[in-house]
Structure formats: structure tokens, C-alpha cells
Protein backbone atom coordinates (compact mmCIF):
# COMPACT_ATOMS: atom_id res chain seq x y z
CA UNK A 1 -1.92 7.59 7.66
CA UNK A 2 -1.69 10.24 4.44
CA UNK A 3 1.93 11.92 3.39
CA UNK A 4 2.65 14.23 1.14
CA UNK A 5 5.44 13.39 -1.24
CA UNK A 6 7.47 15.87 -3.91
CA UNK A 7 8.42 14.23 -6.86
CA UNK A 8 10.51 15.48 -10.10
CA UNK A 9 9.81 13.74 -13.23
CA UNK A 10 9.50 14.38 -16.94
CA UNK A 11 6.05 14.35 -17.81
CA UNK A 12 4.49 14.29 -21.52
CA UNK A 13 1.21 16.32 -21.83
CA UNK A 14 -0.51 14.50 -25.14
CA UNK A 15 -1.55 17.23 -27.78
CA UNK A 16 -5.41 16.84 -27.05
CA UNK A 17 -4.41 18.60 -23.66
CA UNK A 18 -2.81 21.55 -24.93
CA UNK A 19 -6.24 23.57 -24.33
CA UNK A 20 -5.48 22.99 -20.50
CA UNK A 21 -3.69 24.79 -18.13
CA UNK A 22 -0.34 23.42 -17.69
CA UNK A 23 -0.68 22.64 -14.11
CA UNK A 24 -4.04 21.26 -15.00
CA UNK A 25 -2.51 19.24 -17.33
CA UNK A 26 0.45 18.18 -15.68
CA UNK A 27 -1.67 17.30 -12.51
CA UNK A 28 -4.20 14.96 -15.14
CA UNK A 29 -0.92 13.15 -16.69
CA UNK A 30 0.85 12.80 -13.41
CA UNK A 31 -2.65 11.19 -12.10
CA UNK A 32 -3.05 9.02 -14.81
CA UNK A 33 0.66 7.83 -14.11
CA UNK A 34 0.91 7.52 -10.60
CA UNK A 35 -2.27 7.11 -8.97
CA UNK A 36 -3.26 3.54 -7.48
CA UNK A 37 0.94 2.61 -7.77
CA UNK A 38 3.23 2.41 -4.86
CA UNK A 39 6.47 3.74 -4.68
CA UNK A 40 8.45 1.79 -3.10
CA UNK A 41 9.82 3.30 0.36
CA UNK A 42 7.36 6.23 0.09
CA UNK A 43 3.94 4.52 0.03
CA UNK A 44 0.58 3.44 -2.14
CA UNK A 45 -0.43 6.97 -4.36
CA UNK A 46 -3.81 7.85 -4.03
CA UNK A 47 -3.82 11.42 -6.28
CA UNK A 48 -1.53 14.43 -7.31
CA UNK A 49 -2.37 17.25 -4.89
CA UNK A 50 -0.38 20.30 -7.06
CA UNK A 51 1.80 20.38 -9.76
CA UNK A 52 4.21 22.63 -11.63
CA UNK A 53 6.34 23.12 -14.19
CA UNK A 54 9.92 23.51 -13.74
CA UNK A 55 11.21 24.03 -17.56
CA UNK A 56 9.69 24.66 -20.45
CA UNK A 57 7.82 22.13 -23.01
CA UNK A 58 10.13 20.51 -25.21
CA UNK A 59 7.67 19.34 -28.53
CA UNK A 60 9.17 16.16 -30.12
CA UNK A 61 8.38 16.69 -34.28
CA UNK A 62 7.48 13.25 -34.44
CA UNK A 63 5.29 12.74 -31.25
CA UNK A 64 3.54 16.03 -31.26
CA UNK A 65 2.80 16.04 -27.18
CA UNK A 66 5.35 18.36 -24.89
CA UNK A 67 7.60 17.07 -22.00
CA UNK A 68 7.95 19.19 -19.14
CA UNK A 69 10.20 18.90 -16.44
CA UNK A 70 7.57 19.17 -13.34
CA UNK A 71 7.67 19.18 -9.36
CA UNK A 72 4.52 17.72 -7.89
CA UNK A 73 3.02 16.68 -4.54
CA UNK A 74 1.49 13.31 -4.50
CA UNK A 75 -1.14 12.30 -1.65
CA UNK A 76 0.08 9.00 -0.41
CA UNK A 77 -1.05 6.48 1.80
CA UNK A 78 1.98 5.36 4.60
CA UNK A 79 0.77 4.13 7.57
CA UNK A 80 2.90 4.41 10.84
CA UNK A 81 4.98 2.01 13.10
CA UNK A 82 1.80 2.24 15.85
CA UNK A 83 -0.97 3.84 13.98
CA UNK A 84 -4.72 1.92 14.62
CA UNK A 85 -6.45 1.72 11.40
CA UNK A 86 -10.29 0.72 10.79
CA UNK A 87 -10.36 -1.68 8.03
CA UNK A 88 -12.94 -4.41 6.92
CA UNK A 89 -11.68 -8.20 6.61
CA UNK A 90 -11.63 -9.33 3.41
CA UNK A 91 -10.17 -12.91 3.58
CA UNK A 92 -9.76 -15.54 6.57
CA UNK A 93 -7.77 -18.70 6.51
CA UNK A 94 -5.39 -20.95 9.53
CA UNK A 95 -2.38 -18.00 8.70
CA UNK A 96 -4.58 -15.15 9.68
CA UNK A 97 -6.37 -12.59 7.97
CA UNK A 98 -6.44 -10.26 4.99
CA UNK A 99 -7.86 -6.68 5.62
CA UNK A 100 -8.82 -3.64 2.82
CA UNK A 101 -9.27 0.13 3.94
CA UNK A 102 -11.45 0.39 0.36
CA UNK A 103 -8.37 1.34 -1.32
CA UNK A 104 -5.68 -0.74 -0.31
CA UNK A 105 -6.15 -4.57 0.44
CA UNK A 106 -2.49 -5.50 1.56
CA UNK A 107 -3.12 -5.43 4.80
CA UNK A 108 -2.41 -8.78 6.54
CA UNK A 109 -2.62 -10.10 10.25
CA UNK A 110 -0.80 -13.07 11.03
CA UNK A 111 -2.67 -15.45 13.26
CA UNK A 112 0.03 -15.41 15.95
CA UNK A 113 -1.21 -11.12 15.90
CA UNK A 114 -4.57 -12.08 16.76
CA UNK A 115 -5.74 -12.64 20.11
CA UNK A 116 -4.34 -15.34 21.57
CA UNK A 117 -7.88 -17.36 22.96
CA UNK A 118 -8.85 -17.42 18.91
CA UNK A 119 -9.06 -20.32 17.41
CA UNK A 120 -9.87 -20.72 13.75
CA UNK A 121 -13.05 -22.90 12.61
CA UNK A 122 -11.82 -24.56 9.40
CA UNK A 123 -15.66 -25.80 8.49
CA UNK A 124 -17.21 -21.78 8.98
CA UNK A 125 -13.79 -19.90 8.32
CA UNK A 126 -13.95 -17.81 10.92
CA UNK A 127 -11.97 -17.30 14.40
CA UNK A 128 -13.54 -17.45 17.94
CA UNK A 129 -12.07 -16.15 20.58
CA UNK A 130 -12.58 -17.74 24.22
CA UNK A 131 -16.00 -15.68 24.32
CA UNK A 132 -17.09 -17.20 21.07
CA UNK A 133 -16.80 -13.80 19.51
CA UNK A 134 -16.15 -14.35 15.66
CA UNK A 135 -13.47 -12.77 13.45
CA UNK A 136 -14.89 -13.30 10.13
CA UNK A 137 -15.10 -11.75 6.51
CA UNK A 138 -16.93 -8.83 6.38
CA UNK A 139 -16.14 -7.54 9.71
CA UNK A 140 -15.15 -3.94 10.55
CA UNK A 141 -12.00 -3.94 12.57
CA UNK A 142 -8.95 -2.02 14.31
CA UNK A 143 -5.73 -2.87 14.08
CA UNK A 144 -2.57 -1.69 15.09
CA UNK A 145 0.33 -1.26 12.45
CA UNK A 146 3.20 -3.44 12.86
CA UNK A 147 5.37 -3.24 10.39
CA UNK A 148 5.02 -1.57 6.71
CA UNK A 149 7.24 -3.71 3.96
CA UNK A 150 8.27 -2.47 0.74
CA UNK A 151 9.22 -5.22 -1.86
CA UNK A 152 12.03 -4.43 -4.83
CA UNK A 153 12.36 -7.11 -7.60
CA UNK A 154 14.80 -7.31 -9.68
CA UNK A 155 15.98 -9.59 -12.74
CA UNK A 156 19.04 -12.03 -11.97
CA UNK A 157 20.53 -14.95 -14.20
CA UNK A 158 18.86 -17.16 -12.46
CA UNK A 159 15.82 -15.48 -11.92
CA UNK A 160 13.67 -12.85 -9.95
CA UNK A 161 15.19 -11.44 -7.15
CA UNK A 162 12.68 -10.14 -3.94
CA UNK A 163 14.29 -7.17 -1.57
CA UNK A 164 11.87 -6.32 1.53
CA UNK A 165 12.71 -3.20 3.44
CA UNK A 166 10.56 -1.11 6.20
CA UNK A 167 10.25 -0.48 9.79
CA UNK A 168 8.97 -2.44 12.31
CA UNK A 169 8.12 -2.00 15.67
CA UNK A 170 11.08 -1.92 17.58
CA UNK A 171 13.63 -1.85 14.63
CA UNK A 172 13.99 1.62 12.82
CA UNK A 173 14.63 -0.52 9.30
CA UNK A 174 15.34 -3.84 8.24
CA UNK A 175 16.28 -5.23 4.52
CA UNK A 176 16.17 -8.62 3.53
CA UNK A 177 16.65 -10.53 0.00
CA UNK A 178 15.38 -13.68 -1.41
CA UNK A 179 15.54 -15.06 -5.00
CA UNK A 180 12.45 -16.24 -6.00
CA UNK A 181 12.07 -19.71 -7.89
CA UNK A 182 9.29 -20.09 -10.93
CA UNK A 183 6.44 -21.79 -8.52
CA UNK A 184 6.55 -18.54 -5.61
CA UNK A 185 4.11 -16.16 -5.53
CA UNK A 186 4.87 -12.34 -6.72
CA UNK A 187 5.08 -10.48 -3.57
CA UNK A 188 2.90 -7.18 -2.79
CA UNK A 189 4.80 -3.95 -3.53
CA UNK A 190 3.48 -2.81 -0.70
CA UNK A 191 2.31 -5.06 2.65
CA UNK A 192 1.05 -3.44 6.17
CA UNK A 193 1.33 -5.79 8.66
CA UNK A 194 -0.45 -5.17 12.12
CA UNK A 195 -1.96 -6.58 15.29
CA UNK A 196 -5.61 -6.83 16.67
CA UNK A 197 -4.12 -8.69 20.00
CA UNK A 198 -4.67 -5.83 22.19
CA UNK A 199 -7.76 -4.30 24.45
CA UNK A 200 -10.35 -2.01 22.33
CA UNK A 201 -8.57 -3.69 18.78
CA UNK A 202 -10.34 -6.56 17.04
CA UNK A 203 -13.71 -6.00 15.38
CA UNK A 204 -15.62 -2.80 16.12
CA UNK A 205 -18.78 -4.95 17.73
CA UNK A 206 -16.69 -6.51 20.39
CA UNK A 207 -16.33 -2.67 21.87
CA UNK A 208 -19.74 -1.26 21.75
């Protein structure tokens, strides 16, 4: 579920840091940077584990803050091709659901990943399966990961341009592009896609 990633990057440490110790620094800027962003093929950053510098400062005259050249891990969030994850659901509608781990909310399980006896109830917007056991917002919930999608976008003359990469299960990596027209939505920079179809998935109460 958790990586560690090393990343090289010129950071600027602001003067009113200077009283820090560089990697204290370094590890507040990178933070501040970094954290809560996804990078695309590596995953969603929660924190900066360690830094370090790898030059010295340079001090611009006119901006008064040094840039190092630094080398720090990041603590990210990437998922697995397989992995079971406990979520909550945080949205329900006829394509499926939306699920958040608290930190990350682009999780999303398409309805045909859902068992296949549910049924969604439009007026209550919830699923029942052929129990009448609900799927509904709120609900703690395991799911397995399907597929992890990283999207690119880039400018074009006649628009936005949408590149989608990641594994899936049974295909080591797949990349697809789309242009995007003024009315579609921005997609996620980061989407898990998974399944609750499967014995001992699905919300936590059906198990107990």
C-alpha cells in the first residue's frame, strides 16, 4: 500500500528558515511542496520521510532564500495490482461507487465490480444484494485493487489532451490517449479502481 520514493529536486529554503537545520528545512519545504500531490506513475505523497542536501546553497541577491540541490524519500501511497484495502463509501449512484481511505477519495468501483445479485435502489441510493444486504454511503468496506491509473494532460491546439497509463490485472501496463472537449470532466491524477465481487470483500458487516 505505502512506497518509498527518492526524488532529486532543487529546493528553495525561504530566509525565515535559515535558523533550521538544513535537513529540517529541506524536509519542511519539500513537505509543503509535495505532500497531498500525486506524481504521476509513482503515486499520491503523503510526507517526506528524510532529506539531504546534495550541493551547497546557492543565495539569489535579489530573493534572499537558498536553493539546494537535495535527495529525499517521499512516503507514498501506491496500491498494488491485488492488494484488499478497507475503505469507507463515500458516494453511490447506477455506475457504482466512490470509496476514501481518509486520505485519498479516488477510489472507484464500477457497478459491473460489485456483486453480481446487487441491484441499485434509485429512490434510497443504495445497492442490495440478493440477501437484501445494503451497499450504501457510509459503509466500511474491502475491496480488491484492480487497476491503478495515472492521468497526464497536456495542452494541444485544439485543446487538453488526457494520457492514462497503469497496470491492471492481467496486463503489466497499458497507455491510452483522449483529447478532451470544453464540456468533459478533468480527470483524477490519480484513480484506483477495484472489485468487492468476491467472498469475504464487500462491506465489513456482511463478514462478522
Amino acid at each position: 500500500m505505502f512506497v518509498l520514493a527518492v526524488v532529486r529536486d532543487a529546493v528553495r529554503v525561504s530566509p525565515a528558515a535559515f535558523g533550521k537545520a538544513p535537513s529540517d528545512a529541506l524536509r519542511d519545504e519539500v513537505d509543503a511542496r509535495y505532500g497531498g500531490r500525486v506524481l504521476s506513475d509513482v503515486g499520491f505523497v503523503i510526507c517526506c520521510e528524510t532529506a539531504r542536501t546534495v550541493s551547497d546553497g546557492l543565495v539569489h541577491a535579489l530573493d534572499g532564500g537558498a536553493t539546494y540541490q537535495a535527495e529525499f524519500r517521499l512516503l507514498v501511497f501506491r496500491p498494488f495490482v491485488g492488494e484488499v484495502l478497507r475503505c469507507t463509501v463515500e458516494f453511490v449512484d447506477e455506475n457504482g461507487l466512490r470509496c476514501t481511505t481518509g486520505f485519498f477519495s479516488q477510489i472507484r468501483i464500477p457497478a459491473k465490480y460489485l456483486p453480481s445479485s446487487a441491484t441499485f435502489d434509485p429512490a434510497r441510493r443504495l445497492y442490495l444484494d440478493s440477501k437484501q444486504r445494503k451497499i450504501q454511503t457510509g459503509d466500511s468496506i474491502l475491496v480488491r485493487v484492480a487497476s491503478v491509473k495515472f492521468t497526464r494532460l497536456s495542452k494541444r491546439k485544439r485543446g487538453l489532451q488526457a494520457t492514462t497509463s497503469g497496470p491492471e490485472v492481467g496486463i503489466r501496463m497499458r497507455s491510452s490517449s483522449v483529447d478532451l472537449s470544453a464540456r468533459d470532466p478533468v480527470p483524477s491524477a490519480m484513480e484506483v479502481v477495484a472489485s468487492c465481487a468476491s467472498s469475504g470483500l464487500g462491506p465489513v458487516g456482511w463478514w462478522r
